[in-house]
Protein backbone atom coordinates (compact mmCIF):
# COMPACT_ATOMS: atom_id res chain seq x y z
CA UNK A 1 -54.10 60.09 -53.69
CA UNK A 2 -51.97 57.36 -51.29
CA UNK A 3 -49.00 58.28 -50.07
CA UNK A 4 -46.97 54.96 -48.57
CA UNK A 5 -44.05 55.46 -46.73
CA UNK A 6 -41.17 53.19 -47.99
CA UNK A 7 -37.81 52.30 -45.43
CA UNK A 8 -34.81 52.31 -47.58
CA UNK A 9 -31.57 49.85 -47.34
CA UNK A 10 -29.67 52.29 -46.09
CA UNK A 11 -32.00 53.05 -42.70
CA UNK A 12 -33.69 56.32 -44.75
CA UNK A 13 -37.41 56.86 -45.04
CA UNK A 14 -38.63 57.88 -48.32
CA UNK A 15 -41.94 59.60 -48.67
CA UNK A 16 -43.78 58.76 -52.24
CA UNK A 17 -46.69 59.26 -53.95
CA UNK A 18 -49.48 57.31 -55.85
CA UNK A 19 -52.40 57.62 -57.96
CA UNK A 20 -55.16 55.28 -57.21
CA UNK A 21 -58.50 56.04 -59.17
CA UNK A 22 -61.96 55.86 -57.51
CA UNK A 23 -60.17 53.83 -54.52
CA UNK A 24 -59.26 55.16 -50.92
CA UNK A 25 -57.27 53.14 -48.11
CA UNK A 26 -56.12 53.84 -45.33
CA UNK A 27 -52.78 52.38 -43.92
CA UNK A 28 -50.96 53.23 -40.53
CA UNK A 29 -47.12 51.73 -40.56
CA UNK A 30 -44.54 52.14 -37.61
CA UNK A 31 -41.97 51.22 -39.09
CA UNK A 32 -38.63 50.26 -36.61
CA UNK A 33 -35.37 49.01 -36.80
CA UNK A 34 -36.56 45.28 -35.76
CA UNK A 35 -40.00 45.17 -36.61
CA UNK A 36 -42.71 46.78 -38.95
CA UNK A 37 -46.07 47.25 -37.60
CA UNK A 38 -49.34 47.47 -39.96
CA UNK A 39 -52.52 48.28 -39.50
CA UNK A 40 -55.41 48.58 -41.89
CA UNK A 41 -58.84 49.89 -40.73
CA UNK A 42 -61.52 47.53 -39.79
CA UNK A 43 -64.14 49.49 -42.10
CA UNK A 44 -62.66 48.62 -45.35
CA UNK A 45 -64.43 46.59 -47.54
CA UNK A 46 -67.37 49.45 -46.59
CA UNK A 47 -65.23 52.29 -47.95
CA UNK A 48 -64.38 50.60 -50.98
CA UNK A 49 -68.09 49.87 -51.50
CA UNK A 50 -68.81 53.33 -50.90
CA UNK A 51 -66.13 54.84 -53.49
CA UNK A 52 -67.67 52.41 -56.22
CA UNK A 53 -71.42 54.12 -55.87
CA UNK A 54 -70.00 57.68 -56.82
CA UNK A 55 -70.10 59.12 -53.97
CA UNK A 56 -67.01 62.37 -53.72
CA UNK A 57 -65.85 61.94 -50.15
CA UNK A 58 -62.19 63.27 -49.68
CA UNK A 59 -60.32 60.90 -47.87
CA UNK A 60 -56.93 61.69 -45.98
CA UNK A 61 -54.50 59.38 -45.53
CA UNK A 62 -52.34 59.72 -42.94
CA UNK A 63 -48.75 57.93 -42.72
CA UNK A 64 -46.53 57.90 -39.66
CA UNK A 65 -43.16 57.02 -39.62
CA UNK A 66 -41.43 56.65 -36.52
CA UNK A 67 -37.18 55.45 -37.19
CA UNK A 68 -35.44 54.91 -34.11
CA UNK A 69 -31.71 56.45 -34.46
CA UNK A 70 -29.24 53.26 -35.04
CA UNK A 71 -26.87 54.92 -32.26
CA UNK A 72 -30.14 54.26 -29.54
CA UNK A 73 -29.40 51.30 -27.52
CA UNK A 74 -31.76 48.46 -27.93
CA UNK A 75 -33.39 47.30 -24.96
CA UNK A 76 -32.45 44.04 -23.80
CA UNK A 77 -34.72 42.66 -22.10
CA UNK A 78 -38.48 43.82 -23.74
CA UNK A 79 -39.42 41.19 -26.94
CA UNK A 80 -40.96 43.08 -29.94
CA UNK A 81 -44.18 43.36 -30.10
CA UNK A 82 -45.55 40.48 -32.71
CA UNK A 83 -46.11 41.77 -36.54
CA UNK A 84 -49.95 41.96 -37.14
CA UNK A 85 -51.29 40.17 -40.20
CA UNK A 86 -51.74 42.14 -43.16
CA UNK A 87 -54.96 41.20 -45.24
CA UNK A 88 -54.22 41.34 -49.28
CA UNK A 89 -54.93 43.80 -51.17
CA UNK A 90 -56.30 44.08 -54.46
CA UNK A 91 -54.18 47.18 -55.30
CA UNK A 92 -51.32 45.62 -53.59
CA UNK A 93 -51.14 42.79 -55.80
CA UNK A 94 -50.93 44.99 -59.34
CA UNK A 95 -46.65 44.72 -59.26
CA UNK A 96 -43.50 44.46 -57.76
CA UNK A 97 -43.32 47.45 -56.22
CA UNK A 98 -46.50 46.67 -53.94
CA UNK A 99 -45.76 43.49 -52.95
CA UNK A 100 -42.23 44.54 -51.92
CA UNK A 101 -43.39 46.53 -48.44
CA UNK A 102 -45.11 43.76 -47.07
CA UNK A 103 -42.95 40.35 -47.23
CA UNK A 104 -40.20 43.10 -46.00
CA UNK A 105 -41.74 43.44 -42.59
CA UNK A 106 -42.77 39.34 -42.37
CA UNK A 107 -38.65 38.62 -42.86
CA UNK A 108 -37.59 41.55 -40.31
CA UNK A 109 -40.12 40.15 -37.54
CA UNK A 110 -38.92 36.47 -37.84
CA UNK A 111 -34.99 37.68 -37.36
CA UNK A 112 -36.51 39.78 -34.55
CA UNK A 113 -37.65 36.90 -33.14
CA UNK A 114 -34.50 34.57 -33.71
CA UNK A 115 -32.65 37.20 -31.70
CA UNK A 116 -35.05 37.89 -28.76
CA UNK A 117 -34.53 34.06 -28.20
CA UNK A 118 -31.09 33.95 -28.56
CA UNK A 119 -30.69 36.77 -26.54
CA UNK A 120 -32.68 35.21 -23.78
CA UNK A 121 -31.13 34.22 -20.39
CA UNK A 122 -30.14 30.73 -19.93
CA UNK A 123 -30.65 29.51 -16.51
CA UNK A 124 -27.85 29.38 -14.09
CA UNK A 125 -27.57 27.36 -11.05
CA UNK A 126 -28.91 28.18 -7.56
CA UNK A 127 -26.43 28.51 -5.00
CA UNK A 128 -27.79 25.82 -3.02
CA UNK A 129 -27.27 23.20 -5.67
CA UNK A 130 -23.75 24.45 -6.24
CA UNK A 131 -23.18 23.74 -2.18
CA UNK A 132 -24.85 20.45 -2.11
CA UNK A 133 -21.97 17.68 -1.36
CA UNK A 134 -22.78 14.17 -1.44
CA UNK A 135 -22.77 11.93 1.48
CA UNK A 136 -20.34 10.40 3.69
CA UNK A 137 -19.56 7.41 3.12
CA UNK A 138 -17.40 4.79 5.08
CA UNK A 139 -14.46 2.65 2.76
CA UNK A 140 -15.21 -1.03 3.01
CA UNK A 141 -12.64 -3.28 3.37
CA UNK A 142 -12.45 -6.57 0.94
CA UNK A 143 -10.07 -9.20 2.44
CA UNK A 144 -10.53 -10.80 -0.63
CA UNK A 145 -8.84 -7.75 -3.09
CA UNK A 146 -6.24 -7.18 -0.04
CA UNK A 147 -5.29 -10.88 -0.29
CA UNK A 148 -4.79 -11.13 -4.29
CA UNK A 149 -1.32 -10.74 -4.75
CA UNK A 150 1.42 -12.99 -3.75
CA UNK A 151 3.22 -11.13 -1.40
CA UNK A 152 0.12 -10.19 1.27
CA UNK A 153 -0.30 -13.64 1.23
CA UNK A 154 3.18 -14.67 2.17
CA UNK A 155 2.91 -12.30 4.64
CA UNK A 156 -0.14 -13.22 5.93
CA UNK A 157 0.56 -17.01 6.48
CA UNK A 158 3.68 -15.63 7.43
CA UNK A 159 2.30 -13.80 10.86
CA UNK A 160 -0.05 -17.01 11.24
CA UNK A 161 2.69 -19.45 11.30
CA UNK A 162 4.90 -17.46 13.99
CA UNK A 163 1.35 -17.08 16.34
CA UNK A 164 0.60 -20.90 16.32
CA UNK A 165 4.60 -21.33 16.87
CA UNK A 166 4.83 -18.93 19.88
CA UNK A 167 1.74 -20.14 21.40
CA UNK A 168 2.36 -23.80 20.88
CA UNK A 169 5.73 -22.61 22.87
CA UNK A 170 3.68 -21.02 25.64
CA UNK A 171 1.22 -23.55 26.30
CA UNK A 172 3.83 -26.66 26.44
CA UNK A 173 6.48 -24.34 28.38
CA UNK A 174 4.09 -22.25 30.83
CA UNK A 175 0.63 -23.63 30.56
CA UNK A 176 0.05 -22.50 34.31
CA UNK A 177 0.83 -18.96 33.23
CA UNK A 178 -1.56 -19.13 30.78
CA UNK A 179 -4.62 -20.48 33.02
CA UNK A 180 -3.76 -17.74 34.91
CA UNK A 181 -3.78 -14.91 32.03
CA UNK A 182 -6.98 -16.71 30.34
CA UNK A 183 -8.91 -18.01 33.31
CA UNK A 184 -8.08 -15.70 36.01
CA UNK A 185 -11.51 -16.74 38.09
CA UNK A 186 -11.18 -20.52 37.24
CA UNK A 187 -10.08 -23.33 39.83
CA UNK A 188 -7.87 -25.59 37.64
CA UNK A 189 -6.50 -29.00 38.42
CA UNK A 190 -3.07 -31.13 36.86
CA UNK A 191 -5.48 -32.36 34.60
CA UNK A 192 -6.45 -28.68 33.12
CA UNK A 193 -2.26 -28.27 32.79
CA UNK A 194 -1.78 -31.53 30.94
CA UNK A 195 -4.59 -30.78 28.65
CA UNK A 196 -3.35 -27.55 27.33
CA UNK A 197 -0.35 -28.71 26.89
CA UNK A 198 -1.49 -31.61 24.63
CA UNK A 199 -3.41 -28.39 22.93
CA UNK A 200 -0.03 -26.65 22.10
CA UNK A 201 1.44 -29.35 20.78
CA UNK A 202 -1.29 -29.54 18.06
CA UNK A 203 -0.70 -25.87 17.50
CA UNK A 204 2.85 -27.32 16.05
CA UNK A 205 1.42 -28.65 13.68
CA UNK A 206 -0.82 -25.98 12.41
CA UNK A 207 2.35 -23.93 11.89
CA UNK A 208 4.27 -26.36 10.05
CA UNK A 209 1.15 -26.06 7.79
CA UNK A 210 0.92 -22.40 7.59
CA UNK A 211 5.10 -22.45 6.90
CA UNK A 212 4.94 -24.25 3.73
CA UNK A 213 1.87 -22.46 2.25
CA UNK A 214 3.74 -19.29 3.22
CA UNK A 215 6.38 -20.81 0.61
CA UNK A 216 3.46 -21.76 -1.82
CA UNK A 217 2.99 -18.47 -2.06
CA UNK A 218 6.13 -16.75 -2.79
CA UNK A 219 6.35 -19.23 -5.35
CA UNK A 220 2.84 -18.85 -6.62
CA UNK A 221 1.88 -22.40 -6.16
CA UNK A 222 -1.31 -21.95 -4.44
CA UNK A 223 -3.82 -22.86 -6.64
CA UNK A 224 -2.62 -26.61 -6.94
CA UNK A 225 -4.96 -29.13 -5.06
CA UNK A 226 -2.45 -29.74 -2.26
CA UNK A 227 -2.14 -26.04 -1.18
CA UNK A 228 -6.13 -25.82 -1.36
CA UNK A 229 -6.94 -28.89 0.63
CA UNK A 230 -4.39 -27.44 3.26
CA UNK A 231 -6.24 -24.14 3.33
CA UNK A 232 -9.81 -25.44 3.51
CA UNK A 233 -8.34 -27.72 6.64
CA UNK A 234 -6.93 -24.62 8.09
CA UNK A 235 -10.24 -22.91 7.74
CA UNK A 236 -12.10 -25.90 8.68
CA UNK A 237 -9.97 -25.53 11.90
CA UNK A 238 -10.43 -22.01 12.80
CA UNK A 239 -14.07 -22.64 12.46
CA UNK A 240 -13.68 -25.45 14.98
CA UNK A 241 -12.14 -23.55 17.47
CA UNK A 242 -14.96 -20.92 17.50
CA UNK A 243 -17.29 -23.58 17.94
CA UNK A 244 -15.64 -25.22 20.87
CA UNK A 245 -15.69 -22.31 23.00
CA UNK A 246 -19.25 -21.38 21.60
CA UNK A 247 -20.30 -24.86 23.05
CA UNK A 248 -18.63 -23.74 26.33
CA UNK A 249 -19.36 -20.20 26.72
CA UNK A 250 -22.34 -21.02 29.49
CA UNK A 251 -20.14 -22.15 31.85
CA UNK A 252 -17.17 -20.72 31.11
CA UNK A 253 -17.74 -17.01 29.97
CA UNK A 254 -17.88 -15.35 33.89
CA UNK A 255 -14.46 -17.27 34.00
CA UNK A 256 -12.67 -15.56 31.06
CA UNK A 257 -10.59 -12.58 31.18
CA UNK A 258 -12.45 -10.36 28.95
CA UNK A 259 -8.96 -9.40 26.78
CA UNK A 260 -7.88 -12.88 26.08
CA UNK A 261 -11.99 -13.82 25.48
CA UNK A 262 -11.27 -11.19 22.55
CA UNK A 263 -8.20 -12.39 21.34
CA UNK A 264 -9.26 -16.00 21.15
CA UNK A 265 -12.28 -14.87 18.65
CA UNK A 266 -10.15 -12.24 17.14
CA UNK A 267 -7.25 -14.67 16.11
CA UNK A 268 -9.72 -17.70 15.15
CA UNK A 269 -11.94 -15.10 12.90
CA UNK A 270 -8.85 -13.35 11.33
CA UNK A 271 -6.83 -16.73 10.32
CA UNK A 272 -10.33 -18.36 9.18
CA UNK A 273 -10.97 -15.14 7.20
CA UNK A 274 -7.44 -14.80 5.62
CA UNK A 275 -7.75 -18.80 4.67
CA UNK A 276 -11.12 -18.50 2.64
CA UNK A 277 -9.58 -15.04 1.18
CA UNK A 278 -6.66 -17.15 -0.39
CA UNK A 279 -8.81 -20.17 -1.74
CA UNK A 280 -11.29 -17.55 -3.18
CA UNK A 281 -8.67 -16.07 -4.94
CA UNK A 282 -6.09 -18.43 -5.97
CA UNK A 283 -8.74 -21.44 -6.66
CA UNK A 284 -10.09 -20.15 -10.12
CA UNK A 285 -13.75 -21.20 -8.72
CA UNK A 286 -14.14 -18.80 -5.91
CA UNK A 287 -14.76 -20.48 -2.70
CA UNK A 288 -15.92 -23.98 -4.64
CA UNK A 289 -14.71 -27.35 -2.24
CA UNK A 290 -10.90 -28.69 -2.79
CA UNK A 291 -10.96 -31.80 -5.40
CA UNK A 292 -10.74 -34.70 -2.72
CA UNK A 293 -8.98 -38.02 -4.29
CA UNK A 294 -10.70 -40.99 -2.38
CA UNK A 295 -8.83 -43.78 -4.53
CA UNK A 296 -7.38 -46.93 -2.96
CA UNK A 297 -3.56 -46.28 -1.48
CA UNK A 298 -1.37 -47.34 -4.05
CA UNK A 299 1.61 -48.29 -1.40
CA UNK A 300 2.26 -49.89 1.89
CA UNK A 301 3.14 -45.98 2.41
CA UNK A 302 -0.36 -44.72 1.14
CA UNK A 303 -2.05 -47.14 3.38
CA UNK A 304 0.40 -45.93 6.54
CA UNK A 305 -1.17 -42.23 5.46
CA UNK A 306 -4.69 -43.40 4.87
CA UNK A 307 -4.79 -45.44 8.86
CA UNK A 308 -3.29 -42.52 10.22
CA UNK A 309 -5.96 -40.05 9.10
CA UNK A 310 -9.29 -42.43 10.26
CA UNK A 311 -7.36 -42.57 13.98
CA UNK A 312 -7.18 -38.65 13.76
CA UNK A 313 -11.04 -38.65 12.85
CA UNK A 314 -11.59 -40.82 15.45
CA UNK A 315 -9.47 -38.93 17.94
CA UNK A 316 -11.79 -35.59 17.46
CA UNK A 317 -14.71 -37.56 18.08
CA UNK A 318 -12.97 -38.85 21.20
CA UNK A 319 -12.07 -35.18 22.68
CA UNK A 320 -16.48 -34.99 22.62
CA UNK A 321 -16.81 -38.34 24.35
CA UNK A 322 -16.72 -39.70 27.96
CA UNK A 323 -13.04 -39.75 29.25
CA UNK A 324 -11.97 -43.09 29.35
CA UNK A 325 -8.36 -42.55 29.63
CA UNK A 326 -7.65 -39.99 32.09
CA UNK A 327 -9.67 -41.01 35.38
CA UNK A 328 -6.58 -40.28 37.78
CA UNK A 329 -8.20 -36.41 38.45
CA UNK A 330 -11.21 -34.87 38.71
CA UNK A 331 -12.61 -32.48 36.40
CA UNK A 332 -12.94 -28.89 36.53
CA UNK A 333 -14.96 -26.49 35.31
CA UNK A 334 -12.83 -25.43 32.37
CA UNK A 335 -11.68 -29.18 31.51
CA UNK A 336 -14.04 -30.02 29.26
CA UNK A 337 -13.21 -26.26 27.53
CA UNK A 338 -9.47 -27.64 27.48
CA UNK A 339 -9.47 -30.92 26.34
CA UNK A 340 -12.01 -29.98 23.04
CA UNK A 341 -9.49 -27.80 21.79
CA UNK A 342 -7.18 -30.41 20.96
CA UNK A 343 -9.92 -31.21 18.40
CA UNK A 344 -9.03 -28.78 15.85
CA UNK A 345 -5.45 -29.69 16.16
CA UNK A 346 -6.25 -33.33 15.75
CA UNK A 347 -8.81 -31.96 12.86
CA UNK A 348 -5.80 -30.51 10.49
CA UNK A 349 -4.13 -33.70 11.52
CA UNK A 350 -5.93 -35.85 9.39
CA UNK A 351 -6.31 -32.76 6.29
CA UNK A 352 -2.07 -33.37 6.59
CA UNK A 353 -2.53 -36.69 6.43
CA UNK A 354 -4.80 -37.00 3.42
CA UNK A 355 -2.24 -34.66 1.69
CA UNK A 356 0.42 -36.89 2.55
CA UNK A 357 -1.49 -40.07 1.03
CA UNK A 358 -1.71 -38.17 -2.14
CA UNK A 359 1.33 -37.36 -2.34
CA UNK A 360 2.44 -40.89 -1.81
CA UNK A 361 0.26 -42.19 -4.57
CA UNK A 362 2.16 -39.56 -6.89
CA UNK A 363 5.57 -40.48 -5.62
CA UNK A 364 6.12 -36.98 -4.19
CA UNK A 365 6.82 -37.10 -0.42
CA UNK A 366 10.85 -35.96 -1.30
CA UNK A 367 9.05 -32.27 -2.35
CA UNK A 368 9.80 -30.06 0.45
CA UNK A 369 5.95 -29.22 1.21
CA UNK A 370 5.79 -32.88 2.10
CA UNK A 371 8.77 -33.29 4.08
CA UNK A 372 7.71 -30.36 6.06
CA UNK A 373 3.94 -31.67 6.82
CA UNK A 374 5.75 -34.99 8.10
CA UNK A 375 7.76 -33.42 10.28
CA UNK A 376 4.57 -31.53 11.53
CA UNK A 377 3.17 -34.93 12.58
CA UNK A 378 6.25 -36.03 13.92
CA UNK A 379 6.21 -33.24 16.32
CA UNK A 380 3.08 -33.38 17.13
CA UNK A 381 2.93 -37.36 17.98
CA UNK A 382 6.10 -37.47 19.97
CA UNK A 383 5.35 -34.21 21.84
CA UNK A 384 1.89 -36.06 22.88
CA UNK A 385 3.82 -39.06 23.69
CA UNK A 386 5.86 -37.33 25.90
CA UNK A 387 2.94 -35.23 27.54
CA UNK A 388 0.31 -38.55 27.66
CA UNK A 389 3.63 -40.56 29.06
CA UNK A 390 3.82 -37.88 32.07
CA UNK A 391 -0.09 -38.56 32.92
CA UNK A 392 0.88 -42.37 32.98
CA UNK A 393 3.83 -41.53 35.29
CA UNK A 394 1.72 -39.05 37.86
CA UNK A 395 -1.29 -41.34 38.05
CA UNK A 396 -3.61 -38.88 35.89
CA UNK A 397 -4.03 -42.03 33.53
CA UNK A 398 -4.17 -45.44 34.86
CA UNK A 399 -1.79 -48.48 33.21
CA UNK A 400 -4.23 -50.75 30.91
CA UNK A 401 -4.32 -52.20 27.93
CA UNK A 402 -6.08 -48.60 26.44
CA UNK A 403 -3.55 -46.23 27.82
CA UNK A 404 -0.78 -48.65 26.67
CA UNK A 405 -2.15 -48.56 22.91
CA UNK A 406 -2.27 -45.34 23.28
CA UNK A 407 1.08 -44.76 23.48
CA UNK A 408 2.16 -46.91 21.20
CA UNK A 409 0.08 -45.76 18.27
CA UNK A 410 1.50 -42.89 19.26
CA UNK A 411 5.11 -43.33 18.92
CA UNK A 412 4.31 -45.10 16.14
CA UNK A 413 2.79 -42.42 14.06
CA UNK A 414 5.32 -40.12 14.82
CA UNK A 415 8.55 -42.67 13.97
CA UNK A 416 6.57 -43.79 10.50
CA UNK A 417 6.23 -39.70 10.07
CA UNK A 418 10.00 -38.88 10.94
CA UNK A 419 11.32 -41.97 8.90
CA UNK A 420 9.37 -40.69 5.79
CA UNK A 421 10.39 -37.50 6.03
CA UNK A 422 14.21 -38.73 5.90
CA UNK A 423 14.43 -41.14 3.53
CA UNK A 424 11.84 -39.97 0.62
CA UNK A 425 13.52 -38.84 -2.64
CA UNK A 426 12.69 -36.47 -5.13
């Protein structure tokens, strides 16, 4: 006799009965409410054997069931033990019924299983990598992005053009002040005085550039060719004035005050830096050269334009050169400091003039950019005249046929300047 203990739908165990003839077997179930464990003897295929030669051993089978109460909590955190693998049995192949018992525990171990996992812990963070912050980092600043809109860069040529107007002011009106602020351990001579003022006069000129790109801007006209040839001469000038006192700095550094030293860089790096900030934005090519129109002048007015930009060249080779013109006075040791920085002045000199050619060619000197550079020139050449005239008359230059040419190219420039400016039409 077997008896097999069967675990009903409902969570009941049902204890039954069956006749097996000449057969014994032995079967141990647990049966739970997540898994079913079986286990078969490892002696068998022996016992069969011996039931087969006749012999009339009584055999007592022996089924446990064990049902854990639905209202017992399960535990959470202990997996179920895994299902071991039932061998097949001849007598448990003969029907239905038979074969019922055993894919029943297979399908309740694999749900087991599905839940165990899902019911697993997922991992949570540590509180260290909740904590961790990421560096410090500094903002950068982009002249370039703080320079793209129209208005910053009104403003910007706006502040340049009132600095090269106030100092051109102080270095004409009180250039002894200034030696004194700038170069407080220096011994300076008339000569020293007449040179910075022929420096401040050139500043005039820089800020009737910076003036009419400030209006270029408001009116968004800064990308044309004329705006970006005055920019790149602006630039080219601050770098010019950085090199000057660069060439300079060996004898002149223990002879600066240490503020104004500062300021000179400062204001020569910040004007340079705002200029190529502009082009890079407003030229479409990034920081690519201004188109340069080297065609014959195409007027007696074009030519006037074209002469007076090879004697500017020539005068900012001139501030490097021997002195030949003032011989009256002696030199100091900031002199030759002085008289190179009239080259950048003289420098953006010639970029006006080139403009100006240009614009003659095109029949555009009436346009108020123009009439504005021309009266740039203007002031600069008569405010030299007036400055090289007082050298003549206080023996600092002596009365030849240079100093007298001088002059008169001079005057000349600025009259053919001022004349231009007044009668040129739209």
């Amino acid at each position: 006799m077997q008896r097999s203990c069967l675990l009903h739908p409902n969570g009941s165990s049902k204890l039954t009965t069956s006749a097996l003839s000449g057969k014994r077997a032995c079967y141990c179930r647990v049966l739970r409410r997540s898994c079913v464990t079986a286990a078969t003897r490892s002696d068998w295929r022996a016992e069969i054997e011996g039931s087969d030669s006749g012999s009339d051993k009584s055999a007592t089978t022996t089924t446990t069931a064990t049902l854990q109460s639905p209202a017992e909590p399960r535990p959470a955190a202990s997996a179920p033990p895994p299902a071991a693998a039932v061998p097949p049995s001849p007598w448990s192949q003969s029907g239905p019924s038979s074969r019922a018992p055993q894919q029943q525990p297979a399908a309740t171990a694999a749900g087991a299983a599905a839940g165990a996992a899902a019911a697993a812990p997922t991992a949570t963070p540590k509180p260290e990598d909740a904590k961790r912050e990421e560096p410090l980092s500094l903002p950068a600043f982009d002249p370039t992005a703080l320079f793209s809109s129209p208005k910053n860069q009104a403003s910007a040529f706006t502040a340049l053009a009132a600095t090269s107007a106030i100092l051109s002011v102080l270095c004409v009106v009180e250039p002894q002040a200034i030696l004194h602020v700038a170069l407080p351990e220096a011994y300076t001579s008339d000569l020293d005085v007449t040179f910075l003022r022929t420096a401040g006069v050139t500043l005039a000129a820089s800020a009737a550039v910076e003036y009419s790109l400030k209006h270029a801007a408001e009116s968004q006209l800064l990308k044309s060719a004329t705006y970006q040839r005055l920019m790149a001469g602006c630039a080219l000038k601050s770098v010019a004035f950085l090199a000057v006192l660069a060439a300079n700095t060996p004898s002149t550094l223990q002879l600066w005050s240490l503020p104004v030293w500062l300021a000179y860089v400062g204001t020569a790096v910040v004007a340079g830096a705002i200029n190529l900030s502009v082009i890079s934005n407003t030229s479409g090519k990034g920081l690519a050269p201004p188109p340069l129109d080297l065609n014959v002048p195409q007027n007696p007015t074009s030519w006037g334009y074209a002469t007076c930009t090879a004697l500017y060249l020539l005068t900012v080779l001139a501030c490097f050169a021997p002195e030949t013109l003032y011989t009256g006075d002696s030199y100091s040791a900031v002199t030759p400091l002085l008289k190179g920085v009239w080259a950048p002045g003289f420098l953006l000199a010639a970029v006006m003039s080139f403009v100006l050619k240009d614009a003659s060619d095109r029949g555009r000197l009436g346009a108020s950019t123009f009439k504005n550079l021309n009266l740039g020139l203007a002031a600069l050449e008569y405010g030299y005249s007036i400055i090289f005239g007082s050298a003549i008359l206080s023996d600092q230059v002596d009365i030849d046929l240079p100093a007298v040419s001088n002059l008169g190219g001079s005057l000349l420039i600025a009259t053919f300047a001022l004349y231009t400016y007044a009668t040129a039409k739209k």
